[in-house]
C-alpha atoms as a PDB file:
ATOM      1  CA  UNK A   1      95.177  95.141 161.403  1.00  0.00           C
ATOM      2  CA  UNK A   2      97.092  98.601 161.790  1.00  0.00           C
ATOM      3  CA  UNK A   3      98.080 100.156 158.468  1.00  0.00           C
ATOM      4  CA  UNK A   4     101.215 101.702 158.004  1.00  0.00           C
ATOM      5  CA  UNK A   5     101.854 104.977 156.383  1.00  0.00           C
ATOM      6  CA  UNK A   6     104.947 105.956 154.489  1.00  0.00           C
ATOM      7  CA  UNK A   7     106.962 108.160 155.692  1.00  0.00           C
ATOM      8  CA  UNK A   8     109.440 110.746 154.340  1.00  0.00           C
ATOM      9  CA  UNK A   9     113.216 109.660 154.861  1.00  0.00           C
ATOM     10  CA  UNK A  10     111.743 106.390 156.651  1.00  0.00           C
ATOM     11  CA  UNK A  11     112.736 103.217 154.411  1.00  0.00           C
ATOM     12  CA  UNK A  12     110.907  99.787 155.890  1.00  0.00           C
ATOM     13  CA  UNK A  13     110.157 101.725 159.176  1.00  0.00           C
ATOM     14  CA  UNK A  14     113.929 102.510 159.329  1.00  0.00           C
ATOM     15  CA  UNK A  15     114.795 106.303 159.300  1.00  0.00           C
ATOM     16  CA  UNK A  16     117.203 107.372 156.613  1.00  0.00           C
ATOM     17  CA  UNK A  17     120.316 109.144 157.472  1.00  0.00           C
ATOM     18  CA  UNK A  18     121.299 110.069 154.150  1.00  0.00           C
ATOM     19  CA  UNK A  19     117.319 112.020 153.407  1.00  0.00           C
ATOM     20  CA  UNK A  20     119.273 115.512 151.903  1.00  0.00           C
ATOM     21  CA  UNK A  21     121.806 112.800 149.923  1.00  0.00           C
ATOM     22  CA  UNK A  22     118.898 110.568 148.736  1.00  0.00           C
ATOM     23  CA  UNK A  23     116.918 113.920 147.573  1.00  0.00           C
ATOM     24  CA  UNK A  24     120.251 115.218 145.793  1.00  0.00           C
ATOM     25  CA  UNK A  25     120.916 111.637 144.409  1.00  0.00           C
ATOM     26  CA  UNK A  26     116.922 111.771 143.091  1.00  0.00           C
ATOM     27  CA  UNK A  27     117.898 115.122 141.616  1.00  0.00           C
ATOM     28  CA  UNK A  28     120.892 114.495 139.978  1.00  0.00           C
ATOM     29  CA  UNK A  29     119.161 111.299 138.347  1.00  0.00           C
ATOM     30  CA  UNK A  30     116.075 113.161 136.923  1.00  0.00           C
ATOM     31  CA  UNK A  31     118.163 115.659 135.620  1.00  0.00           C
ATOM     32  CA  UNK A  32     120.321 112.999 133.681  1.00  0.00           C
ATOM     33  CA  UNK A  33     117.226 111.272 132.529  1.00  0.00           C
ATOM     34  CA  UNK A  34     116.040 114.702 131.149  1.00  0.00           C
ATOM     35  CA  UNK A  35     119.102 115.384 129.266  1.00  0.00           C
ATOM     36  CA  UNK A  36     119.044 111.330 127.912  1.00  0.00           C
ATOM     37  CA  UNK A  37     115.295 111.823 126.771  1.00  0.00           C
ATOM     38  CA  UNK A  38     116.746 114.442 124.351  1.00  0.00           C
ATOM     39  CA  UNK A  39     119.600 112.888 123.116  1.00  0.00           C
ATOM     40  CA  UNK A  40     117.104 109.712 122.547  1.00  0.00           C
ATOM     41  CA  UNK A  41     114.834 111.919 120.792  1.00  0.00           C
ATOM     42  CA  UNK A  42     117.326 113.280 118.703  1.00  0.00           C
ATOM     43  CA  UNK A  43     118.664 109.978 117.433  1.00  0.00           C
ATOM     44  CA  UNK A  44     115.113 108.795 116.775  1.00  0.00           C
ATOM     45  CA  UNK A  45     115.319 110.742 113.526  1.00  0.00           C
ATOM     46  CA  UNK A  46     118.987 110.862 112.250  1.00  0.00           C
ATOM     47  CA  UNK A  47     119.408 112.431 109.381  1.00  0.00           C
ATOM     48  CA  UNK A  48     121.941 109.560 107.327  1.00  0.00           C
ATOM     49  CA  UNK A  49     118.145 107.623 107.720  1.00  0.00           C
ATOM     50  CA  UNK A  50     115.686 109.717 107.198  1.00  0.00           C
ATOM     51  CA  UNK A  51     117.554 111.855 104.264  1.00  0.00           C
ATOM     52  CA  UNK A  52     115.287 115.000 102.580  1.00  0.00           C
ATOM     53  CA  UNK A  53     112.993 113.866  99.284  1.00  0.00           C
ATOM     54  CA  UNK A  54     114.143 115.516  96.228  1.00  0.00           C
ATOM     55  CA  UNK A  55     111.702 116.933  94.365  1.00  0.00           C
ATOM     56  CA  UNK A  56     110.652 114.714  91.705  1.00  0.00           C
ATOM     57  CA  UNK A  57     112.026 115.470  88.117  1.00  0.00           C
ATOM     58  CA  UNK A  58     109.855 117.730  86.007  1.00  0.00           C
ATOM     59  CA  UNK A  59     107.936 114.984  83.435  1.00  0.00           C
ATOM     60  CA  UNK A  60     108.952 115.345  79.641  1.00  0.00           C
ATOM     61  CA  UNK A  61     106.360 117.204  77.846  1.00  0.00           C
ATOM     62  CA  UNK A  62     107.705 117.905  74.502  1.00  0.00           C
ATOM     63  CA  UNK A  63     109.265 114.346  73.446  1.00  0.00           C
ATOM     64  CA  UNK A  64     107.025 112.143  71.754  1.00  0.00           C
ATOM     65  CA  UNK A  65     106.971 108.292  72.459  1.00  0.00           C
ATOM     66  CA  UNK A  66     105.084 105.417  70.921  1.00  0.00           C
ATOM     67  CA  UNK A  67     104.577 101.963  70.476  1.00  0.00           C
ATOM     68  CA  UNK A  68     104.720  99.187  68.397  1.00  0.00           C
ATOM     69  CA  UNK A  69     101.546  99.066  65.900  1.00  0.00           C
ATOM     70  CA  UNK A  70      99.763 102.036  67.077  1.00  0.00           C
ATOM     71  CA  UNK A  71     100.228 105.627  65.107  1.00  0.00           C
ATOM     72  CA  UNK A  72      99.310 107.311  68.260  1.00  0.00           C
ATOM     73  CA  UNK A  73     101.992 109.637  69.922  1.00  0.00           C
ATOM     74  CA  UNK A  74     102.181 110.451  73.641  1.00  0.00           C
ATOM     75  CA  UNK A  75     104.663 112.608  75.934  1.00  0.00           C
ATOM     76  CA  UNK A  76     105.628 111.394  79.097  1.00  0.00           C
ATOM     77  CA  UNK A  77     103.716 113.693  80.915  1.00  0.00           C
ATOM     78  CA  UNK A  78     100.298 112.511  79.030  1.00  0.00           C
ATOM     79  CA  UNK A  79     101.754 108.726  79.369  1.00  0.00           C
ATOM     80  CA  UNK A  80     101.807 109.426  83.336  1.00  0.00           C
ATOM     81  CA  UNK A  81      98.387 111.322  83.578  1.00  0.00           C
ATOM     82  CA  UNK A  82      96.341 109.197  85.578  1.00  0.00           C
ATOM     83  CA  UNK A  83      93.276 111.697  85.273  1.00  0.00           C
ATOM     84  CA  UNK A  84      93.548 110.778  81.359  1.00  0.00           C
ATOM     85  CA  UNK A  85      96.101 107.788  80.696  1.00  0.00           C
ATOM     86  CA  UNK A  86      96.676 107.468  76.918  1.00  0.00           C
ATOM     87  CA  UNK A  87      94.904 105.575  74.204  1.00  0.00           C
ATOM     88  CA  UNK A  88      97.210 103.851  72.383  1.00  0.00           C
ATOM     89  CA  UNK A  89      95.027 101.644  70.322  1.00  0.00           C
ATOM     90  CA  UNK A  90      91.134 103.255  70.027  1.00  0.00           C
ATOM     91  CA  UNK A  91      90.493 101.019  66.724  1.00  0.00           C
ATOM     92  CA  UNK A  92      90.604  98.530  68.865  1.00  0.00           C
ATOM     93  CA  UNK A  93      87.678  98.955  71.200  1.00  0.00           C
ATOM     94  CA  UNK A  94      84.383 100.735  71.781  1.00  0.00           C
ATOM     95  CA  UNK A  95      84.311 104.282  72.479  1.00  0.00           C
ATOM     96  CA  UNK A  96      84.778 105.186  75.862  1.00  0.00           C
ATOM     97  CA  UNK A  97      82.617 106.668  78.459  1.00  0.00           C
ATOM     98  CA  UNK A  98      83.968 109.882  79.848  1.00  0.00           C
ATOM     99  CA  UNK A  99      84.351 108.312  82.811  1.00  0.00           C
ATOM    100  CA  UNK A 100      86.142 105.362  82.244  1.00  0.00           C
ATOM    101  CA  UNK A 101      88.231 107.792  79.811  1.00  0.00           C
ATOM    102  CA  UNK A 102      89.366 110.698  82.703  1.00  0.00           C
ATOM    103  CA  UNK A 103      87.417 109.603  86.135  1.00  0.00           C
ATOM    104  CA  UNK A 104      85.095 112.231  85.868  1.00  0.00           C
ATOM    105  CA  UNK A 105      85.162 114.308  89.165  1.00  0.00           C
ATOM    106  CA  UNK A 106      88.109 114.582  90.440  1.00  0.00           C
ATOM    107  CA  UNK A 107      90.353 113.623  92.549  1.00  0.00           C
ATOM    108  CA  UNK A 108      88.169 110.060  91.066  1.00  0.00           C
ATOM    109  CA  UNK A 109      91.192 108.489  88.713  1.00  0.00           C
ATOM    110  CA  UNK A 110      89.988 107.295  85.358  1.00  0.00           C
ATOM    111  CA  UNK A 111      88.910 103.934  84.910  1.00  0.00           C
ATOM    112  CA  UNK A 112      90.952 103.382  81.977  1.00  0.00           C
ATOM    113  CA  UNK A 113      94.748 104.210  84.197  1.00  0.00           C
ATOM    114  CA  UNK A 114      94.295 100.421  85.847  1.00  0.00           C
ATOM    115  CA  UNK A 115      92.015  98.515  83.718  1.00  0.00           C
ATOM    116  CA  UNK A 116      93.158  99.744  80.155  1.00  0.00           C
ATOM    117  CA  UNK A 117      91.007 101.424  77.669  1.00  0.00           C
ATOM    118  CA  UNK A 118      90.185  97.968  75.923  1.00  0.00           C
ATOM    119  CA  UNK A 119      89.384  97.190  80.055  1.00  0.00           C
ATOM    120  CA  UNK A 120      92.301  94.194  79.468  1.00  0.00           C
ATOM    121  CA  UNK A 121      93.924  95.499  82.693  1.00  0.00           C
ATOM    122  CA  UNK A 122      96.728  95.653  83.984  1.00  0.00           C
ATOM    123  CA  UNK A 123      98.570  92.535  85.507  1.00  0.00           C
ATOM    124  CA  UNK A 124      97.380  94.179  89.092  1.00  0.00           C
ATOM    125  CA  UNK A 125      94.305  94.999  87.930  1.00  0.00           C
ATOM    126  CA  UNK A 126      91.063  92.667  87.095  1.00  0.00           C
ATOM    127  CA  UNK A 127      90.428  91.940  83.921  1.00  0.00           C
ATOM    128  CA  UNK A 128      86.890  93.790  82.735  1.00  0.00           C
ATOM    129  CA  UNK A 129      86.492  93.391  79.426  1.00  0.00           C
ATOM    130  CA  UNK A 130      83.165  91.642  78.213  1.00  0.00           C
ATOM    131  CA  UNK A 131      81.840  91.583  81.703  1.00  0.00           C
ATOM    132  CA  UNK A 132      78.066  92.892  81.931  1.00  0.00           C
ATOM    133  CA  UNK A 133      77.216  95.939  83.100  1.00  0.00           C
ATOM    134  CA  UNK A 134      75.004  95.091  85.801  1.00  0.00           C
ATOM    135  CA  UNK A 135      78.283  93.029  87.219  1.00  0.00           C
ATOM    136  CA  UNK A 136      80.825  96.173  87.074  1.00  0.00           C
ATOM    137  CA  UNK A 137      77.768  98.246  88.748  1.00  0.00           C
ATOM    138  CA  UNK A 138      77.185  95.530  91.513  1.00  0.00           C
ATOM    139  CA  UNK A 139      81.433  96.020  92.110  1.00  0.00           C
ATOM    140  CA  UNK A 140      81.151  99.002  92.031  1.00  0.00           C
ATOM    141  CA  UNK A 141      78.230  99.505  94.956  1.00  0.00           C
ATOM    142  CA  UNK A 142      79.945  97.221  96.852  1.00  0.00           C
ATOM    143  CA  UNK A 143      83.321  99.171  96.880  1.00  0.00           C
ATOM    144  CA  UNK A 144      81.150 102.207  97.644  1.00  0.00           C
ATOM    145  CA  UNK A 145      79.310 100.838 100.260  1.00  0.00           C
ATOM    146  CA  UNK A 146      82.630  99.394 102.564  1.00  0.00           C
ATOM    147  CA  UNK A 147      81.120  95.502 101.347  1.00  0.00           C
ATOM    148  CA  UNK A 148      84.464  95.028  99.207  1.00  0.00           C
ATOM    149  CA  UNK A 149      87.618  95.993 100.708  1.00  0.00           C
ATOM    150  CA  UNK A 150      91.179  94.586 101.114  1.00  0.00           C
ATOM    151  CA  UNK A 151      94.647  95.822 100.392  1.00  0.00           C
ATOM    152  CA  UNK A 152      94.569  95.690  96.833  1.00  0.00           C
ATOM    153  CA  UNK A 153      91.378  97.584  96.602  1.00  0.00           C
ATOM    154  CA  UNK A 154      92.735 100.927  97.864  1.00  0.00           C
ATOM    155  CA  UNK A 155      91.973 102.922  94.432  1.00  0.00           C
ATOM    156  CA  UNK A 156      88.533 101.474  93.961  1.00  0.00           C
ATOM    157  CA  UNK A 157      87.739 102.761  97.755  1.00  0.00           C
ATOM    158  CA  UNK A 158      88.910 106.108  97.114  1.00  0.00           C
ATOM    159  CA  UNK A 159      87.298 105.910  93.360  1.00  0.00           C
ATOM    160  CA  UNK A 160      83.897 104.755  94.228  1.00  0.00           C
ATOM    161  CA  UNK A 161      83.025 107.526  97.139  1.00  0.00           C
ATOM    162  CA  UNK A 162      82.639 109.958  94.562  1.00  0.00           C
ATOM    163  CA  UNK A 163      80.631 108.230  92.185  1.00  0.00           C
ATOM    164  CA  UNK A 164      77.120 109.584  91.501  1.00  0.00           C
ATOM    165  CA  UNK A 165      73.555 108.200  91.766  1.00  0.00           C
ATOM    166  CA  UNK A 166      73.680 107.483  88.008  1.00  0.00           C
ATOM    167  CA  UNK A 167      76.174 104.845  88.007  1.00  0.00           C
ATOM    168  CA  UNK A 168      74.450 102.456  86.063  1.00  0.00           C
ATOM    169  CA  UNK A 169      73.863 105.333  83.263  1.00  0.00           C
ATOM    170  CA  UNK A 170      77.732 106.318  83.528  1.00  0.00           C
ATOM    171  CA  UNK A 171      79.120 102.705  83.505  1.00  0.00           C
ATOM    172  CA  UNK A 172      78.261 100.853  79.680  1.00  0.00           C
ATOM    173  CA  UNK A 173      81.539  99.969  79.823  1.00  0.00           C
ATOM    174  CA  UNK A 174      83.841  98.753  77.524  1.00  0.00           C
ATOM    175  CA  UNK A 175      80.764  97.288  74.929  1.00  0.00           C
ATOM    176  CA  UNK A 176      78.892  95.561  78.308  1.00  0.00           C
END
């Protein structure tokens, strides 16, 4: 078999008449496509759909809200802490650990921000109250150690890579 080479200004062993108006033709069209790359670039991002953030508003700190059958008072700003969420009822469960109360070491979020000081928890969140303490500490090795995961576990990821060796010490939760 004899192999064929290409050559320049040859198409299908046919040599082209037109080589300096194919290479001006090749030109032109890699210039256009240059100049079309940028315009497509620039309308990846218009601005009408991808409009600037505001800067979120500055969180009341000097009105005081609260709620029905509780004499505790709380700005906005403490309401929305999530490094210490507010108490509204203490009466009605045990103390809390300082961790469950403000996370501890930050950037950890406290415990009490999801789950509720009385560890009710939120609709989202499970529902910890009463459970023993050995359970919460088995959770909460197996968020640290990647063995529980999912998408609505995102917080207790991020949470449980910071917790100590003393977990078991730092977890009597919620009168477990």
């Amino acid at each position: 078999t004899r192999m064929i080479t290409p050559v320049p200004g040859v198409i299908w062993g046919i040599p082209d008449e037109s080589t300096a108006k194919g290479a001006t033709m090749k030109n032109l069209i890699f210039a256009l496509m240059l100049v079309y790359s940028g315009a497509v670039l620039a309308a990846d991002n218009p601005d009408w759909a991808y409009p600037l953030t505001p800067p979120p508003p500055q969180l009341d700190a000097v009105t005081l809200k609260s709620v029905p059958g509780s004499t505790k008072q709380y700005t906005q700003a403490q309401i929305d802490d999530i490094f210490n969420p507010p108490d509204w009822y203490p009466s009605e469960h045990p103390p809390m650990p300082q961790i469950v109360a403000t996370g501890g070491t930050r950037p950890r979020t406290a415990c009490a921000q999801c789950h509720l000081p009385s560890g009710d928890g939120h609709p989202e969140s499970a529902n910890i109250a009463g459970l023993p303490a050995n359970y919460i500490v088995r959770q909460l090795l197996a968020f640290k150690n990647g063995d529980r995961k999912g998408g609505r576990a995102t917080v207790m990821l991020a949470n449980s890579k910071s917790l100590s060796g003393n977990i078991k010490r730092d977890y009597k939760v919620f009168g477990a």
